[in-house]
Protein backbone atom coordinates (compact mmCIF):
# COMPACT_ATOMS: atom_id res chain seq x y z
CA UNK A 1 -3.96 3.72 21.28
CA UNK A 2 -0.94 2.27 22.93
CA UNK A 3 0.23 4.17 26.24
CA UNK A 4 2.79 4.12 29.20
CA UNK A 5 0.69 4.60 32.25
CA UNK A 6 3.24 5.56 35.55
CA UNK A 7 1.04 6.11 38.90
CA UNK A 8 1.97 8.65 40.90
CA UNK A 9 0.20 10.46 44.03
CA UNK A 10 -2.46 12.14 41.97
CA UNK A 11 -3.25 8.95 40.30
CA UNK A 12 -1.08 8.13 37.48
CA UNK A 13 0.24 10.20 34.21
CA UNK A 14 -0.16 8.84 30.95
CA UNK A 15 1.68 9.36 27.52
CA UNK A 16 -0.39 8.53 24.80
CA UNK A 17 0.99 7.82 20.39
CA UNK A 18 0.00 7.15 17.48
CA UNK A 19 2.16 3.78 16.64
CA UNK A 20 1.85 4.85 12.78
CA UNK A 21 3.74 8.06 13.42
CA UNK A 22 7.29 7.51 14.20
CA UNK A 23 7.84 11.14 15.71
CA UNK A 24 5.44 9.91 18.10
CA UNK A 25 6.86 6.59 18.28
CA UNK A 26 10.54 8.45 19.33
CA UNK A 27 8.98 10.08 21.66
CA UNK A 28 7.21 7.65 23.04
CA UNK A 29 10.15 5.04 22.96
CA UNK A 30 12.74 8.46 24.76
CA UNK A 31 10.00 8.51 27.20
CA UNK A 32 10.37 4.38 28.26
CA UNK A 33 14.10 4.66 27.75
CA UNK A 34 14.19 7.31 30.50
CA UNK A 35 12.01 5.96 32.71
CA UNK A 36 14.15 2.88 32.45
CA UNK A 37 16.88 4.34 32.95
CA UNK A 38 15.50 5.87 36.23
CA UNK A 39 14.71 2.60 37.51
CA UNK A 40 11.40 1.87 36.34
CA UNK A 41 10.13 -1.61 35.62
CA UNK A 42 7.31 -2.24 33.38
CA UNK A 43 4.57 -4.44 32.58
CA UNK A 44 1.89 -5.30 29.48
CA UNK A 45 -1.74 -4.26 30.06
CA UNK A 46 -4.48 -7.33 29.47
CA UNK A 47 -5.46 -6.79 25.75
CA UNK A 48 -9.16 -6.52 27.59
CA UNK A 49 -7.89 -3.78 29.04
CA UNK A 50 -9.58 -4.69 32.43
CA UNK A 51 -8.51 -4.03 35.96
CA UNK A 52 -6.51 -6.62 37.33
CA UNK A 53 -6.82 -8.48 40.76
CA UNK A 54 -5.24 -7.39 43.20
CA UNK A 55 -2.83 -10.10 44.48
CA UNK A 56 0.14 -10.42 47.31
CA UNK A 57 2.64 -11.69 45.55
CA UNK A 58 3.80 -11.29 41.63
CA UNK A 59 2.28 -14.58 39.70
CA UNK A 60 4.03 -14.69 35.85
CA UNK A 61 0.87 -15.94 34.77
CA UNK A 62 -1.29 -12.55 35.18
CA UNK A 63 1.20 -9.77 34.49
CA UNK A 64 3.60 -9.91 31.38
CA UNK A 65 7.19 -7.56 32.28
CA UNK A 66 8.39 -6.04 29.57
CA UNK A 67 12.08 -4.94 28.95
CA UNK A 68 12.20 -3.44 25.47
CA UNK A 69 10.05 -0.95 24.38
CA UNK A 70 7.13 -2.32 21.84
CA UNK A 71 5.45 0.58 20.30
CA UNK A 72 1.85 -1.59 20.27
CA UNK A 73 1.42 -2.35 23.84
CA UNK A 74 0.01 -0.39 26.36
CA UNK A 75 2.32 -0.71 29.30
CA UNK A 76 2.53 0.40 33.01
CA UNK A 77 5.59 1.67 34.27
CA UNK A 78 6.72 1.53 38.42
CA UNK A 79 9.82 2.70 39.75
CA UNK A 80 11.80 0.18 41.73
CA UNK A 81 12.05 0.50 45.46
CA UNK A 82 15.74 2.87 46.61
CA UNK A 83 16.85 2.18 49.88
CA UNK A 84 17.88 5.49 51.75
């Protein structure tokens, strides 16, 4: 089931749909829009859905971003960095 997984400090929240429903598919898509909007950036789960590597530096070739909501793909959202 497709999801938008955001970490947070309890580990992360996750919003779950059914991509056949398209109240669910709304709500899903409001939910992306907002966190968008609130400076989130996201990026595509592996279709394996295994843990990644951990790595140092973004590399293209082992995270996809996406900026348009696809109500398939099972994303993870992280808010940008705000100066103070």
């Amino acid at each position: 089931m497709p999801s938008i997984a955001t970490p947070d400090i309890s580990g992360d929240v996750k919003i779950t749909w059914d991509p056949t429903n398209p109240e669910d598919v709304k709500n899903a898509k409001d939910h992306f829009d907002k966190l968008k909007k609130d400076g989130h950036i996201f990026f595509k789960v592996g279709d394996d859905g295994q843990k990644g590597k951990k790595v140092k530096e973004f590399d293209e070739k082992m995270a996809e971003l996406v900026c348009e909501f696809d109500p398939k793909a099972d994303v993870v959202s992280m808010p940008l960095p705000r100066g103070g």
